[in-house]
N, C-alpha and C. Protein backbone atom coordinates (compact mmCIF):
# COMPACT_ATOMS: atom_id res chain seq x y z
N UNK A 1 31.39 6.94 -5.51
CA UNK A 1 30.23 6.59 -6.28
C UNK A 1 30.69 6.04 -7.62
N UNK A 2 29.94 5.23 -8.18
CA UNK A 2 30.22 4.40 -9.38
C UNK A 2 29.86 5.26 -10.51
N UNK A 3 29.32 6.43 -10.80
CA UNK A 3 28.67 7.28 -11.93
C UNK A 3 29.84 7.99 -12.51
N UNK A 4 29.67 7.81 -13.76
CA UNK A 4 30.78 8.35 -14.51
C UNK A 4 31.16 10.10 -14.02
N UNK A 5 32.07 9.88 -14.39
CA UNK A 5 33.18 11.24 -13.60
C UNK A 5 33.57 12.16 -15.22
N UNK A 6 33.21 13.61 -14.44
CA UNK A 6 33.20 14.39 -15.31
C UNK A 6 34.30 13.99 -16.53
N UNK A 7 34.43 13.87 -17.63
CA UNK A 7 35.09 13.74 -18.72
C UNK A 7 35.28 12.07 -19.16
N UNK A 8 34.96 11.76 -18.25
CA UNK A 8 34.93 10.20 -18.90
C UNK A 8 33.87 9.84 -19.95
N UNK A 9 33.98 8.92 -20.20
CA UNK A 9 33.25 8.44 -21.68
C UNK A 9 32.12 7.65 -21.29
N UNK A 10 31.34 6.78 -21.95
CA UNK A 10 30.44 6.24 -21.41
C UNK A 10 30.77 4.91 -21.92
N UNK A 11 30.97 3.79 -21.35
CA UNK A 11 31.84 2.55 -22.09
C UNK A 11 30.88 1.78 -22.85
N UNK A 12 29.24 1.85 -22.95
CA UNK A 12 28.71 1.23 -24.09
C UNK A 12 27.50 1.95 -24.26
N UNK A 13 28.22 3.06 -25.05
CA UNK A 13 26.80 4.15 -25.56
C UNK A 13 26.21 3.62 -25.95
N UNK A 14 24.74 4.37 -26.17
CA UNK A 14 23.67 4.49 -27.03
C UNK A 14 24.14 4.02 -28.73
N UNK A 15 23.42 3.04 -29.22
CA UNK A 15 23.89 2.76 -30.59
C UNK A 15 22.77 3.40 -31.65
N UNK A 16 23.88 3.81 -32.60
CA UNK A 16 22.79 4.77 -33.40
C UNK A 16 21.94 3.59 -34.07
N UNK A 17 20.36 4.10 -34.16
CA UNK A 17 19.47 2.91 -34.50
C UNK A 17 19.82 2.65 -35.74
N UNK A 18 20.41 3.61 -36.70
CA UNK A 18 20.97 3.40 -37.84
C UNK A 18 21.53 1.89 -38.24
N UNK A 19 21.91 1.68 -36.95
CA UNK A 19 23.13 0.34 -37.46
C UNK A 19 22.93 -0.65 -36.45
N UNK A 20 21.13 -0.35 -35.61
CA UNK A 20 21.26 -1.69 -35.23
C UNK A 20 20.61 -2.85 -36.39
N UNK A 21 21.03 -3.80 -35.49
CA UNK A 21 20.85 -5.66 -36.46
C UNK A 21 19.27 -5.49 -36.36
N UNK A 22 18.73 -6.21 -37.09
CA UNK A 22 17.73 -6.56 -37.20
C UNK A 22 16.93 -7.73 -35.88
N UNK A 23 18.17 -7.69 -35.25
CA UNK A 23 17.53 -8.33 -34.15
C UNK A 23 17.56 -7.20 -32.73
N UNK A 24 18.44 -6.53 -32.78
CA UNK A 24 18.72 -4.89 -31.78
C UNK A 24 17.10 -4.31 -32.01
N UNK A 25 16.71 -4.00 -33.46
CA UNK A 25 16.18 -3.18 -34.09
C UNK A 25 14.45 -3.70 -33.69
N UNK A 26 14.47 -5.43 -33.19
CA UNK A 26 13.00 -5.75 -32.92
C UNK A 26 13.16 -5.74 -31.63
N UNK A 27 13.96 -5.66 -30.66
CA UNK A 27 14.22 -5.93 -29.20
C UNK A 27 13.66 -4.17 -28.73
N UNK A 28 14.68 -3.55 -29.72
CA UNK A 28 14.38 -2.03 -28.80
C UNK A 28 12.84 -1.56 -29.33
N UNK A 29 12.43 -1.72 -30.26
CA UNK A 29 11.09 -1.52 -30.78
C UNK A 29 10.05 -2.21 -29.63
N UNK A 30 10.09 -3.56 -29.45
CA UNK A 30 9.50 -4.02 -28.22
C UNK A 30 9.53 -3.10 -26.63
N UNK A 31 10.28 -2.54 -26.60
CA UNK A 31 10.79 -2.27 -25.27
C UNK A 31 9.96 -0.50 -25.46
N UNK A 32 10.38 -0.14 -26.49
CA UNK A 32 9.38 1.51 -26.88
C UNK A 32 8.34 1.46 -27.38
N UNK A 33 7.81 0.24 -27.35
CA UNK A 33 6.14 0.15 -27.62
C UNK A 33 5.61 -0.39 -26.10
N UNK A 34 6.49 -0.66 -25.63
CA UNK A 34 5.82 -1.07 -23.58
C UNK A 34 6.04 0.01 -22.73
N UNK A 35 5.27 -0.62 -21.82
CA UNK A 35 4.86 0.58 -20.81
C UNK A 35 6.11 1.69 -20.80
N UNK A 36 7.27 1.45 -21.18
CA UNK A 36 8.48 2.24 -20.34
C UNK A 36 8.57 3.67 -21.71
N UNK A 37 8.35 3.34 -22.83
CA UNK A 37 7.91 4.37 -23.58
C UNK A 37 9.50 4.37 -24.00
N UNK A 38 10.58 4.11 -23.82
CA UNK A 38 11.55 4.26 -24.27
C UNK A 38 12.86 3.39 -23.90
N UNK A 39 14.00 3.95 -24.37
CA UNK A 39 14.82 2.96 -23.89
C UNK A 39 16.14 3.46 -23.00
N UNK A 40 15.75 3.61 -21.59
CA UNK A 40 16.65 4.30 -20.51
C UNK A 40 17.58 3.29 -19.70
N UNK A 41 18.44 3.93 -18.88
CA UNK A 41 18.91 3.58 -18.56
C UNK A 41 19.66 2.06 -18.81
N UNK A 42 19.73 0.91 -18.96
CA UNK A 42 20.33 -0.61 -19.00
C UNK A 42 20.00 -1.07 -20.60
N UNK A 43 19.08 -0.24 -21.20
CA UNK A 43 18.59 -0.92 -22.52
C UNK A 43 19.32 -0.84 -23.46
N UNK A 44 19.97 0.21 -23.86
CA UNK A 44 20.82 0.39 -24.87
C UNK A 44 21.71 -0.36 -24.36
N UNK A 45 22.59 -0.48 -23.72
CA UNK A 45 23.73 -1.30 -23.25
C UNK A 45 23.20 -2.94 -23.63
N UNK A 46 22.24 -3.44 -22.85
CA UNK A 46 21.57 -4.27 -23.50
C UNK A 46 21.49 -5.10 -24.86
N UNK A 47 21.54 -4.08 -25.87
CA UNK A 47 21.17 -3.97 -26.94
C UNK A 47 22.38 -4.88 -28.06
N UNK A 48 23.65 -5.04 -26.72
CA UNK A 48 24.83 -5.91 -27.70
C UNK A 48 23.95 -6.94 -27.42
N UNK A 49 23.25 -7.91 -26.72
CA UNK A 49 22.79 -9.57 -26.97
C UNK A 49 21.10 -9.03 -26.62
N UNK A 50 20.53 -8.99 -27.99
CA UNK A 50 19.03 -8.93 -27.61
C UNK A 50 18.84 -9.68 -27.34
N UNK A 51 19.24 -11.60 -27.35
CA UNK A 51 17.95 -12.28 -26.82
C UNK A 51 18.39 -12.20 -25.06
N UNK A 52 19.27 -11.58 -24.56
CA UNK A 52 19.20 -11.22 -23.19
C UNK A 52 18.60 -10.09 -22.68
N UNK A 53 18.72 -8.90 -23.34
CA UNK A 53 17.66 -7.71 -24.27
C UNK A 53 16.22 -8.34 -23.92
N UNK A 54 15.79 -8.83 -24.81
CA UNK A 54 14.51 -9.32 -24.09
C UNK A 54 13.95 -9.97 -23.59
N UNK A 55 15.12 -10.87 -23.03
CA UNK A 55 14.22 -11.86 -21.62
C UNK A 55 14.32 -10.46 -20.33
N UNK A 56 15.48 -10.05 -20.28
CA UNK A 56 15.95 -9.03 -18.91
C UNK A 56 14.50 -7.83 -18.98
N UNK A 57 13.78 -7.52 -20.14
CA UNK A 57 13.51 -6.47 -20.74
C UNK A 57 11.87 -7.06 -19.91
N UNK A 58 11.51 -8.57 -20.55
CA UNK A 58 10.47 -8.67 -19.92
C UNK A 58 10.24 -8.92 -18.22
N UNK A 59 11.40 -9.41 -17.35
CA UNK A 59 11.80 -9.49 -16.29
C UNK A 59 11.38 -8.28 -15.81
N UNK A 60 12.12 -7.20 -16.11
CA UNK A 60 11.86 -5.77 -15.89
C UNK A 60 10.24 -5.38 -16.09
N UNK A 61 9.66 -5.71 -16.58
CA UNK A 61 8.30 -5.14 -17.17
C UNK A 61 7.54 -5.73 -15.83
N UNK A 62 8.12 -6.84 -15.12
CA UNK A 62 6.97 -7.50 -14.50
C UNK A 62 7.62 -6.72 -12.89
N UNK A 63 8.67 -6.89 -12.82
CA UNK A 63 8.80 -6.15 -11.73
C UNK A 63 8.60 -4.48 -11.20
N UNK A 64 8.23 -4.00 -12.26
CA UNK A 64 8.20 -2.75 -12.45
C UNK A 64 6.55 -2.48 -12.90
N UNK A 65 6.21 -2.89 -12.87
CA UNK A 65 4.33 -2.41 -13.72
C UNK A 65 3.39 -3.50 -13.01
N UNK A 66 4.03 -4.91 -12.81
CA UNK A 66 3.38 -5.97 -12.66
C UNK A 66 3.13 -6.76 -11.13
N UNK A 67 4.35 -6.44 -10.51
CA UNK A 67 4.05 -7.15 -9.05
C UNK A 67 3.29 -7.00 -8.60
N UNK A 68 3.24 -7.57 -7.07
CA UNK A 68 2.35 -7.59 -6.18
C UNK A 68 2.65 -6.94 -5.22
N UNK A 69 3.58 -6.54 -5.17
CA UNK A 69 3.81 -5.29 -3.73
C UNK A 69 3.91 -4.13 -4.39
N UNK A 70 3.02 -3.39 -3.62
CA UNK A 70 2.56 -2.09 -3.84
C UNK A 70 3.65 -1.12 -4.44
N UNK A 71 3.21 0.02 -5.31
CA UNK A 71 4.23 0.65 -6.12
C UNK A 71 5.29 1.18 -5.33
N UNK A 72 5.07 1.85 -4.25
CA UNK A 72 5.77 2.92 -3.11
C UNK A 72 6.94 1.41 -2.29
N UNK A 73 6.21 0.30 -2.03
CA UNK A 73 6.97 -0.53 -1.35
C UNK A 73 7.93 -0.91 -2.16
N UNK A 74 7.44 -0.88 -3.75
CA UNK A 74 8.43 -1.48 -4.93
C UNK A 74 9.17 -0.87 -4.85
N UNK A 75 9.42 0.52 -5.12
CA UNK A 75 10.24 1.49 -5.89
C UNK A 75 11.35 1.72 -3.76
N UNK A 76 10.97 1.56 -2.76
CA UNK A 76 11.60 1.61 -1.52
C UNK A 76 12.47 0.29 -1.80
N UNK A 77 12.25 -1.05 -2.07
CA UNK A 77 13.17 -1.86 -2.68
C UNK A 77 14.28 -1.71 -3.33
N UNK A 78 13.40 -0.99 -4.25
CA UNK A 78 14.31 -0.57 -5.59
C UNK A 78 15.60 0.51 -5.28
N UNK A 79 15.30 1.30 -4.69
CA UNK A 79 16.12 2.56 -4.06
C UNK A 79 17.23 1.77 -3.05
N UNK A 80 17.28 0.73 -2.35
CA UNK A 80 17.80 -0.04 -1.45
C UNK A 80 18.94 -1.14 -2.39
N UNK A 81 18.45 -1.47 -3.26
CA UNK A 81 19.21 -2.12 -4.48
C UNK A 81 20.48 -0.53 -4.99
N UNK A 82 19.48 0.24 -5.32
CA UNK A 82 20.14 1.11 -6.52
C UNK A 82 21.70 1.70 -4.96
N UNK A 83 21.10 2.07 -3.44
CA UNK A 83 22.32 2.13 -3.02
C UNK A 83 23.24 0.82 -2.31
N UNK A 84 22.61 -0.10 -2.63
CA UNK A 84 23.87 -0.62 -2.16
C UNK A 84 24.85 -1.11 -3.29
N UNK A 85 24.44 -0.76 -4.44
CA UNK A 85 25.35 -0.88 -5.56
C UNK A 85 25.97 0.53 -5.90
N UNK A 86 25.56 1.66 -5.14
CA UNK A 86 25.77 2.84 -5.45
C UNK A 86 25.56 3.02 -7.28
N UNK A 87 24.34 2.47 -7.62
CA UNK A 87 24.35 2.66 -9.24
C UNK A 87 23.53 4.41 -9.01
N UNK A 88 24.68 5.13 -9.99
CA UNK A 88 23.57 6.63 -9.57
C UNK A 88 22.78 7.01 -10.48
N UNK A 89 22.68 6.15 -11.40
CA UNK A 89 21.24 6.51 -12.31
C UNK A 89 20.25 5.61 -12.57
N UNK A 90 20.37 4.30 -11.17
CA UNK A 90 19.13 3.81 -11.01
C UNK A 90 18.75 4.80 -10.12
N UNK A 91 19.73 5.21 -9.21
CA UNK A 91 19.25 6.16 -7.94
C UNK A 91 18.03 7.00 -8.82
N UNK A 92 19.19 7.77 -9.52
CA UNK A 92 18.41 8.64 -10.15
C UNK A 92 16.94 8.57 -10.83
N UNK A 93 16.96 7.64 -11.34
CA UNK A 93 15.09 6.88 -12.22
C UNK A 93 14.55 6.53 -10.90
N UNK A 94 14.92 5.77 -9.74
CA UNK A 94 13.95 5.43 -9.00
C UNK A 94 13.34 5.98 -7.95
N UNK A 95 14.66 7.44 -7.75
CA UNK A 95 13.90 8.21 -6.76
C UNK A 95 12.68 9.25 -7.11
N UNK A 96 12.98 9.26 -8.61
CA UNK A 96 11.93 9.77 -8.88
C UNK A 96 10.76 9.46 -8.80
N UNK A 97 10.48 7.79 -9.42
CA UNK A 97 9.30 7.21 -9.17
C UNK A 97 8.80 6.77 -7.59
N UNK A 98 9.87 6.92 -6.75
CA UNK A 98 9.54 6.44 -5.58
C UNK A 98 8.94 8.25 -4.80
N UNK A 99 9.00 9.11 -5.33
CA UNK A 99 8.51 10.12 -4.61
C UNK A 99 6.66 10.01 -5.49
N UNK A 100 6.88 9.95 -6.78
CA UNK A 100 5.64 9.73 -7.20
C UNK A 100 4.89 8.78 -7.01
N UNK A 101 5.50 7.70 -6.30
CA UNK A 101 4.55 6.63 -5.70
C UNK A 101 4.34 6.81 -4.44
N UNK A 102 5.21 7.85 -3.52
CA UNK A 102 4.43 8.48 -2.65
C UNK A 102 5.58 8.05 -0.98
N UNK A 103 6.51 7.42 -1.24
CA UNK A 103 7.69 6.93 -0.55
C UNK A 103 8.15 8.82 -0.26
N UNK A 104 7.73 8.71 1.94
CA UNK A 104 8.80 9.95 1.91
C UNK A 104 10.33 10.10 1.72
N UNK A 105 10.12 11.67 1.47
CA UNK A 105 11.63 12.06 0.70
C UNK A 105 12.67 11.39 2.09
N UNK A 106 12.40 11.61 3.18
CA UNK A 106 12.95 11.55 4.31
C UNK A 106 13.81 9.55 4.39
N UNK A 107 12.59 8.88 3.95
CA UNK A 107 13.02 7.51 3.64
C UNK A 107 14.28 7.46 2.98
N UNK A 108 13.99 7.98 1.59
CA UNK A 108 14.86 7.84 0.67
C UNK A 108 15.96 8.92 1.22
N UNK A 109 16.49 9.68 1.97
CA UNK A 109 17.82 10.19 2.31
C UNK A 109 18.43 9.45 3.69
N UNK A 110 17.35 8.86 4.22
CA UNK A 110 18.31 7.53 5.06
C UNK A 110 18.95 6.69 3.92
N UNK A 111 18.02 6.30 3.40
CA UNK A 111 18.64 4.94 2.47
C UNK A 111 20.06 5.96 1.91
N UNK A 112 19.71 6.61 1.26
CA UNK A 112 21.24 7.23 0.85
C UNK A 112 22.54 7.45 1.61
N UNK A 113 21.99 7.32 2.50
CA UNK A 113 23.12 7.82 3.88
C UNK A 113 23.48 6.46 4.50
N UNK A 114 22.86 5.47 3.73
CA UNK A 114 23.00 3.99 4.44
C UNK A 114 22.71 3.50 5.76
N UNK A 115 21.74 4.22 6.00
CA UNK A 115 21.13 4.39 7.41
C UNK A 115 19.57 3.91 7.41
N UNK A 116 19.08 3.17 8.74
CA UNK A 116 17.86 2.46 8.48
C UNK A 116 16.56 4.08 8.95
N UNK A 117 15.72 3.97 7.85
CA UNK A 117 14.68 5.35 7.84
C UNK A 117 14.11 5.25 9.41
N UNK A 118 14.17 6.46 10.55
CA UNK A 118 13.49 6.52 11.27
C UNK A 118 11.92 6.16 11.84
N UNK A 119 11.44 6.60 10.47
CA UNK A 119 10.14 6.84 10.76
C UNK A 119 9.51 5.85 9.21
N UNK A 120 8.75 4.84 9.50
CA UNK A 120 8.28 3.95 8.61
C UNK A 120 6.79 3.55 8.95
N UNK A 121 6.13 3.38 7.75
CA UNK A 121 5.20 2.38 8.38
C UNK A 121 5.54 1.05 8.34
N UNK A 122 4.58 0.38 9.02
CA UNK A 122 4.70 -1.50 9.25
C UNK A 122 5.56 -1.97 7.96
N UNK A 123 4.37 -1.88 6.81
CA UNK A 123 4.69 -1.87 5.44
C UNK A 123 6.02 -1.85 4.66
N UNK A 124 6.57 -0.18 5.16
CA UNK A 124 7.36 -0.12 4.79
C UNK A 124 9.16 -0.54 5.82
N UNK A 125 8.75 -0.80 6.91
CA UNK A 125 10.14 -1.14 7.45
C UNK A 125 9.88 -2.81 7.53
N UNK A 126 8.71 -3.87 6.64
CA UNK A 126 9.30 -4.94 6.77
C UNK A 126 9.87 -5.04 5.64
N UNK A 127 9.41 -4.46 4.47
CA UNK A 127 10.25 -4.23 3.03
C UNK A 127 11.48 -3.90 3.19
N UNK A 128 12.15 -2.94 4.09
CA UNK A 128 13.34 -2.56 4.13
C UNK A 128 13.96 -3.86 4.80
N UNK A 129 13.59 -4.17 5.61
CA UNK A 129 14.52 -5.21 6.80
C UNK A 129 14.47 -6.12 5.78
N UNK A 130 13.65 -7.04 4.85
CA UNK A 130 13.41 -8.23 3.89
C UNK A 130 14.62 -7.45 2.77
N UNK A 131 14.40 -6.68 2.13
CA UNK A 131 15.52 -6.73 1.08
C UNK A 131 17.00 -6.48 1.64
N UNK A 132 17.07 -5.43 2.86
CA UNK A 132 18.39 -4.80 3.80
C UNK A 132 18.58 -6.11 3.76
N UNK A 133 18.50 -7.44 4.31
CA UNK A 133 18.74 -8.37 4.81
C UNK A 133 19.28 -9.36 3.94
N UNK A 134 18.48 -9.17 2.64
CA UNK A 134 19.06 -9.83 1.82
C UNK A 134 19.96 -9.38 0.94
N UNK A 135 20.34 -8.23 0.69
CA UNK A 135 21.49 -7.36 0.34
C UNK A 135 22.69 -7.64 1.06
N UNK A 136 22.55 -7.47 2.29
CA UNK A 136 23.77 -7.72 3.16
C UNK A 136 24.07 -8.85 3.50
N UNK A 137 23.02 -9.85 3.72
CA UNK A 137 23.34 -11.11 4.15
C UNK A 137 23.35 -12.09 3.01
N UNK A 138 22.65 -11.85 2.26
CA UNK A 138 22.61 -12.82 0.90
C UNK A 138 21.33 -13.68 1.46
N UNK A 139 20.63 -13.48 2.47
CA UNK A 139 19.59 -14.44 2.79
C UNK A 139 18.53 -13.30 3.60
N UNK A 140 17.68 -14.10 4.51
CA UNK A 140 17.03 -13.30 5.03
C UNK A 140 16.28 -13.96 6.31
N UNK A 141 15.69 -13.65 7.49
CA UNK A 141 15.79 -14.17 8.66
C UNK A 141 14.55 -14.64 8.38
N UNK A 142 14.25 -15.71 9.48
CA UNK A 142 12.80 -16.06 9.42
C UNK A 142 11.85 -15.08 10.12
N UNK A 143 12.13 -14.49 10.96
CA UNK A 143 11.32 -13.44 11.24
C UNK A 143 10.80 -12.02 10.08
N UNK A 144 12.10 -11.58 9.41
CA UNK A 144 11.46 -11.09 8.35
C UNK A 144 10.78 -11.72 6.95
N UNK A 145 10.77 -13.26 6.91
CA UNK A 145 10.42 -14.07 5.89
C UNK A 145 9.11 -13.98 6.26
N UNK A 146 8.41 -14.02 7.36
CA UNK A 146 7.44 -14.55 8.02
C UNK A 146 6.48 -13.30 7.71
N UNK A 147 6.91 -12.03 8.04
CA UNK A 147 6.65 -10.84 8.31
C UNK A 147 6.14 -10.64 6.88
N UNK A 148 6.82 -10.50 5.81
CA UNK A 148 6.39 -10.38 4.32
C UNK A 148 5.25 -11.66 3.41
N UNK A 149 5.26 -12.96 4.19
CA UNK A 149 4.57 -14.11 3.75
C UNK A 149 2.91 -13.76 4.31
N UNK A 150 3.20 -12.92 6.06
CA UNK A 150 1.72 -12.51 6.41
C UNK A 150 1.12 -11.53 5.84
N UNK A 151 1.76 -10.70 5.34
CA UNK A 151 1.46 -9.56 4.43
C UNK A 151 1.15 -9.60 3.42
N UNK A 152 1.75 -10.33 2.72
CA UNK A 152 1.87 -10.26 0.93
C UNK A 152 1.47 -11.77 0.30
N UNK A 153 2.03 -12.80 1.18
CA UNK A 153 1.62 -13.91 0.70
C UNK A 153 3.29 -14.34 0.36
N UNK A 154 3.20 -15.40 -0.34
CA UNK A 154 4.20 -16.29 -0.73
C UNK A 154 4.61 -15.81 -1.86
N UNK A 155 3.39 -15.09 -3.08
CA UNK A 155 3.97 -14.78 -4.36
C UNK A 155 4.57 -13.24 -3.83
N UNK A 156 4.19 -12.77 -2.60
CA UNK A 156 5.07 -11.39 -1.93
C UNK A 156 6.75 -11.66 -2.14
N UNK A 157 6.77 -12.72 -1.59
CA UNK A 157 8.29 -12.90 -1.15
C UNK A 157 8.76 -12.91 -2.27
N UNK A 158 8.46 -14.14 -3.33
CA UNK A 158 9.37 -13.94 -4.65
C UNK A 158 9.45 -13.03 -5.56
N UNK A 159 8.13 -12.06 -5.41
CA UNK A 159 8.62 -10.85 -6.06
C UNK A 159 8.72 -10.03 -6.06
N UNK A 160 9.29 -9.45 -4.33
CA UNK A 160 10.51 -9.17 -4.05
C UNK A 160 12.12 -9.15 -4.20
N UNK A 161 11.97 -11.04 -3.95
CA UNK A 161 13.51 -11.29 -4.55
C UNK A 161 13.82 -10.81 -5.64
N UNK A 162 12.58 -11.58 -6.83
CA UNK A 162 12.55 -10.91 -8.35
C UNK A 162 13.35 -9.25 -8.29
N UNK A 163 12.08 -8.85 -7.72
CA UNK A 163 12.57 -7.12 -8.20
C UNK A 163 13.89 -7.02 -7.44
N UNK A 164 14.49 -7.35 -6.40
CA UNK A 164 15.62 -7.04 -6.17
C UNK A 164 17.05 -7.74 -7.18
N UNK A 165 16.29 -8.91 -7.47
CA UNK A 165 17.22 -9.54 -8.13
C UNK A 165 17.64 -8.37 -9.63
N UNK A 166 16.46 -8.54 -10.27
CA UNK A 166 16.51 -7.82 -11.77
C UNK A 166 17.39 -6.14 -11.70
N UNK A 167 17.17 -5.46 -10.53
CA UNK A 167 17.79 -4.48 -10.47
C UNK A 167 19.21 -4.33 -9.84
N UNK A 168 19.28 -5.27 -9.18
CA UNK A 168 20.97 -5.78 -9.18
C UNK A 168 21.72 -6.01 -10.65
N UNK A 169 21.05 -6.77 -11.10
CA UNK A 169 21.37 -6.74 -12.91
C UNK A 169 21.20 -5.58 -13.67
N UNK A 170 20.49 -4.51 -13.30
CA UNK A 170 20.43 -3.29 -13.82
C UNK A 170 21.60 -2.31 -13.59
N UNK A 171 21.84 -2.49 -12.05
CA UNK A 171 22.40 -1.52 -11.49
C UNK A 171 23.80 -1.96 -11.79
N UNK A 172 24.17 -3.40 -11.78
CA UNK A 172 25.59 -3.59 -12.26
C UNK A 172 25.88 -2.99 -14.01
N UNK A 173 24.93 -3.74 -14.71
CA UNK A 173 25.27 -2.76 -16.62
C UNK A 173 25.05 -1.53 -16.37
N UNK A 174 24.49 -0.95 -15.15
CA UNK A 174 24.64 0.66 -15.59
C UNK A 174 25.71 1.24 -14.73
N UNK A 175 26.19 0.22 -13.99
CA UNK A 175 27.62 0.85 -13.23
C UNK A 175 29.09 0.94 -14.63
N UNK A 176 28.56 -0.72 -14.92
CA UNK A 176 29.90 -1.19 -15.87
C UNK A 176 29.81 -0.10 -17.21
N UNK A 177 28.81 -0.02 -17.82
CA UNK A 177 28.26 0.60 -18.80
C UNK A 177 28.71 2.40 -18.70
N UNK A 178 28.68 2.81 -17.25
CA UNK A 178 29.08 4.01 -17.36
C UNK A 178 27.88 5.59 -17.47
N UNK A 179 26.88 4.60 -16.99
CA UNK A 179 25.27 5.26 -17.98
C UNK A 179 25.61 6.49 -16.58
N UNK A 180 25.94 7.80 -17.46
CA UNK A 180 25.07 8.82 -16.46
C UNK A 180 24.54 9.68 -16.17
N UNK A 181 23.67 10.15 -14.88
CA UNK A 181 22.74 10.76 -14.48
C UNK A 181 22.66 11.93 -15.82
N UNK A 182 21.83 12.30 -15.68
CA UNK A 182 21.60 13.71 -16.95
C UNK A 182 21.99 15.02 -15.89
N UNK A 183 22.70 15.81 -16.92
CA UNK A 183 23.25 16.91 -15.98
C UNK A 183 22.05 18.00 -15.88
N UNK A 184 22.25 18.28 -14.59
CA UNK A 184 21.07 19.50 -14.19
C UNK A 184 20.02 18.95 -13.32
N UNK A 185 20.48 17.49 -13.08
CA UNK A 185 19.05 16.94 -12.34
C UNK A 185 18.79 17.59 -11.31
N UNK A 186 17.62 17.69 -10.67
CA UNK A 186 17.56 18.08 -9.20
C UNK A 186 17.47 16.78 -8.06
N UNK A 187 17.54 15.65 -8.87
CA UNK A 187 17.39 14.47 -8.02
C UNK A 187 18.31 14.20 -7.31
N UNK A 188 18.71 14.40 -5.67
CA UNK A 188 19.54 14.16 -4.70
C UNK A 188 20.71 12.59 -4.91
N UNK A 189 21.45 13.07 -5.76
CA UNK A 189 23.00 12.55 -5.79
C UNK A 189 23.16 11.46 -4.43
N UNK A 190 23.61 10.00 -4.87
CA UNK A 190 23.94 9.65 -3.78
C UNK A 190 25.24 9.60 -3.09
N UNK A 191 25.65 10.05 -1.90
CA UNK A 191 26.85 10.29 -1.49
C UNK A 191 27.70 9.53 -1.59
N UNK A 192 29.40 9.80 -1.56
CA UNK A 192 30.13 9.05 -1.95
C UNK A 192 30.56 8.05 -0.22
């Protein structure tokens, strides 16, 4: 697993607000006055080039609060991103929201195990096969293109890609970055 290992450091902490720039200082203010209420996981790291800070920041806002596929289908995306990068503290943020959006626990310990979930609805195993597909293949079949275009529509598909895309970018600064899990979680660790 990519999550920092007991005694290691974290390679681009949290910067004390003390000494951010005046441009750090309007980026993270933006980001803790929106929906996310604070600044977790990818933001502080972030925070060396705000104006990437807040284009990534609003990217994030739309895939996360704003799409069009349903919250539970989002955050089953999202969990599918966070393991195939093995990032363990997207794991960690998204399994949370993906149990509160109502994604069974059972889903999310296939996905951890890198295994396709037994038991799905329609819904949710064309979401898996559409992002699985494009994770592994870098593309995606016309049968599952087709499958998500009858469902969701056309603005379905791209923001999908979107949200998979943006959390690939998450999950890599919080691999490189070192960001990790908070100790004591009860949130199921993803295996090595």
């Amino acid at each position: 697993m990519t999550a920092k290992s007991a005694g290691e450091t974290e390679r681009l902490p949290p910067i004390d607000p003390a000494d951010w720039t005046p441009e750090q200082k309007k980026i993270a203010e933006e980001i803790i006055a929106g929906p996310r209420g604070g600044m977790p996981g990818p933001f502080n790291a972030w925070l060396r080039s705000p104006d990437l800070a807040s284009r990534f920041q609003k990217v994030g806002e739309y895939a996360r609060f704003h799409t069009s596929i349903p919250p539970a289908l989002n955050e089953l995306a999202i969990l599918l991103v966070a393991r195939d990068w093995s990032a363990a503290f997207e794991w960690y943020a998204h399994y949370q929201l993906a149990m509160k959006a109502g994604l069974a626990p059972a889903i999310a310990e296939a996905i951890a195990h890198r295994r396709r979930p037994a038991a799905m609805s329609a819904d949710e195993a064309m979401v898996y096969d559409f992002v699985h597909e494009l994770l592994t293949t870098r593309n995606v079949s016309t049968a599952s293109f087709e499958k998500i275009r009858a469902r969701f529509g056309e603005r379905g598909i791209v923001d999908l890609i979107g949200t998979a895309g943006y959390y690939v970018a998450v999950s890599m600064t919080l691999n490189v970055a070192g960001v990790p899990v908070p100790p004591g979680s009860s949130v199921p660790r993803l295996p090595d």
